[in-house]
Protein backbone atom coordinates (compact mmCIF):
# COMPACT_ATOMS: atom_id res chain seq x y z
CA UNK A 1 -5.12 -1.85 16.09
CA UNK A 2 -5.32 -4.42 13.36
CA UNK A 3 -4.37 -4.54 10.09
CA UNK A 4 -5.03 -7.31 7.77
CA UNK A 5 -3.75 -7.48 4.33
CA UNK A 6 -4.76 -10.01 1.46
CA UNK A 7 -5.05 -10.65 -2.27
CA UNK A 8 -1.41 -11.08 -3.16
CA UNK A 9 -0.42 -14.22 -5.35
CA UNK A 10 1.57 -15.45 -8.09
CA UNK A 11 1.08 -13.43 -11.33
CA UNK A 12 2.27 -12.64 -15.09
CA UNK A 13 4.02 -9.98 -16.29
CA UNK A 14 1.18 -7.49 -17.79
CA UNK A 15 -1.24 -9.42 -15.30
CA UNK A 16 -3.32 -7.67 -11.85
CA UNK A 17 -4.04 -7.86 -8.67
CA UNK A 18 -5.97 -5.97 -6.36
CA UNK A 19 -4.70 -6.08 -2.74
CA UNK A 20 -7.11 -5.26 -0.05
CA UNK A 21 -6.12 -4.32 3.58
CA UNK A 22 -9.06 -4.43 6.37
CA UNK A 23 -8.26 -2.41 9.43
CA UNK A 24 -10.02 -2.22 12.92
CA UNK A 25 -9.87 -0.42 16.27
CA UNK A 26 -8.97 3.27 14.99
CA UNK A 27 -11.41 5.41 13.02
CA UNK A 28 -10.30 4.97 10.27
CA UNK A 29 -11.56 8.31 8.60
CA UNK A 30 -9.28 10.33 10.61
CA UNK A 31 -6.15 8.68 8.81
CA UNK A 32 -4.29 8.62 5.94
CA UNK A 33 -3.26 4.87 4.66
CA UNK A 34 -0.24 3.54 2.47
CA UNK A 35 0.83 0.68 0.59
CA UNK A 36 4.77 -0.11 1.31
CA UNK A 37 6.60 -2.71 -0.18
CA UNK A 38 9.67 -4.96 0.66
CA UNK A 39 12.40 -6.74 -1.59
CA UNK A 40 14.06 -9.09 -0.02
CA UNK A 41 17.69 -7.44 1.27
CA UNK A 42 16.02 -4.01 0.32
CA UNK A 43 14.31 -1.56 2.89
CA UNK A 44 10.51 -0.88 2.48
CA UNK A 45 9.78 2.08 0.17
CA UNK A 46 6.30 3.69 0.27
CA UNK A 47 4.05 3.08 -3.28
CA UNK A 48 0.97 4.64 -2.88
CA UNK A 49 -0.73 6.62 -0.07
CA UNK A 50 -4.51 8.15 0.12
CA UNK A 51 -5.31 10.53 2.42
CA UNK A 52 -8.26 11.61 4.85
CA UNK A 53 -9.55 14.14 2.25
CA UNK A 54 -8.92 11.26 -0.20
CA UNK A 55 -6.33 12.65 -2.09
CA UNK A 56 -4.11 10.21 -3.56
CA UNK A 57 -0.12 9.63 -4.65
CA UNK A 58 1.86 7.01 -5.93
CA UNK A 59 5.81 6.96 -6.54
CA UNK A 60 6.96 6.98 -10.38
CA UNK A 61 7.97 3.91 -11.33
CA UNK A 62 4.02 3.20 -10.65
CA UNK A 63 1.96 5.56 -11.55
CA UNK A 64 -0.05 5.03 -14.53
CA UNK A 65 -0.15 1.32 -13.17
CA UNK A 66 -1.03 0.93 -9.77
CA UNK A 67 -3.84 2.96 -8.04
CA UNK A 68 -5.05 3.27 -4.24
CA UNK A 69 -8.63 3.55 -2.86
CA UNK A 70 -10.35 4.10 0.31
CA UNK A 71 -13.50 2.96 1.33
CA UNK A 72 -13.95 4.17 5.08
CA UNK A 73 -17.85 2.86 5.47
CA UNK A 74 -15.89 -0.68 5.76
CA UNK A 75 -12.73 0.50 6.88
CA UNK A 76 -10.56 -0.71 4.20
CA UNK A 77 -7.91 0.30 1.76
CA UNK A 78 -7.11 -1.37 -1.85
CA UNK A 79 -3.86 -1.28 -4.41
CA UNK A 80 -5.06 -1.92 -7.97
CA UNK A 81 -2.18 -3.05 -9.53
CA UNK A 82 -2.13 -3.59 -13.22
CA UNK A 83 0.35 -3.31 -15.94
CA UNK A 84 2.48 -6.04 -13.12
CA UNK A 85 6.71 -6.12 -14.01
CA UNK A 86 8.91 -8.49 -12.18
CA UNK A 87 10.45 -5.75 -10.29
CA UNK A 88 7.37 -5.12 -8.57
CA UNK A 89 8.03 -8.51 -7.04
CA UNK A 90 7.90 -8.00 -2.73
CA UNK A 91 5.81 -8.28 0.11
CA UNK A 92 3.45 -5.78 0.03
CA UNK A 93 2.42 -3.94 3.50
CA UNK A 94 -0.55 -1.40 4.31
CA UNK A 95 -0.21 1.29 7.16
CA UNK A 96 -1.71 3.72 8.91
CA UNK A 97 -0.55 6.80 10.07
CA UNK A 98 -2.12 10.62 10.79
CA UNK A 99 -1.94 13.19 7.46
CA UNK A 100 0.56 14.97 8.75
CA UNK A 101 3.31 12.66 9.64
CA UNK A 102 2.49 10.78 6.11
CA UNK A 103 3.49 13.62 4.20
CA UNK A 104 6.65 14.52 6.41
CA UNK A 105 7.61 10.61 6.05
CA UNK A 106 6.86 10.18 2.47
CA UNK A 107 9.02 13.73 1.71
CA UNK A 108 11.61 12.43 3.43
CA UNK A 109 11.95 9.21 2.24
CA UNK A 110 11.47 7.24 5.91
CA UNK A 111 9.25 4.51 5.89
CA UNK A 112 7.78 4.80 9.55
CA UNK A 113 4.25 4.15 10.69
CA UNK A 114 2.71 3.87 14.10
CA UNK A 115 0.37 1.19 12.22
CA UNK A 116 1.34 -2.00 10.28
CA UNK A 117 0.01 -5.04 8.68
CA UNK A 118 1.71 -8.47 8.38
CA UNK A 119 1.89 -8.07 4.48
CA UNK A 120 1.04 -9.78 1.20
CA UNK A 121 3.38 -11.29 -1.19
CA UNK A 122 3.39 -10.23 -4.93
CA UNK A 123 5.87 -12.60 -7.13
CA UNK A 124 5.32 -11.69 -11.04
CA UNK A 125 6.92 -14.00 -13.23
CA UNK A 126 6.34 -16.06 -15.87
């Protein structure tokens, strides 16, 4: 299983990007996919996850800001991040994992997925 994430880069404050993630050799329909991200010293915390019935959520201190899409014809999963603050400064990771254990992860605040990609970085400053 592959998992390829790009678009990150160096961006304003109040700037976008839109990170794509390309994934192969599991049909893809069939699972839910996240965006995670990692400060340096920090642990990963989930952002955004869309599901397999396309239902979406993102954590708080995005919402409003950063969105997630789906496209499963081409296998492939997108963060539209607008609105960019420095704090939202990491390396940004996409993963894939069934519904079920998603939502039990997510709820319970552990960051664990069968499925991972190498990861994009994000720096926002000015």
């Amino acid at each position: 299983v592959q998992l390829v994430e790009s678009g990150g880069g160096l961006v304003q404050p109040g700037g976008s990007l839109r990170l794509s993630c390309a994934v192969s050799e599991i049909t893809f329909s069939d699972y839910a996919m996240a965006w995670a991200r990692q400060v340096p010293g920090k642990g990963l915390e989930w952002v955004c996850q869309a599901y397999s019935d396309d239902s979406t959520l993102c954590r708080d201190s995005v919402k409003g800001r950063f969105s997630i899409s789906r496209d499963n014809a081409r296998s492939m999963v997108f963060l539209q991040m607008n609105s960019l603050e420095p704090e939202d400064t990491a390396s940004y990771h996409c993963a894939a994992d069934t519904d079920t254990n998603l939502i039990l992860n997510v709820a319970t605040g552990s960051v664990e997925a069968p499925y991972w990609g190498q990861g994009t970085q994000v720096t926002v400053s000015s």
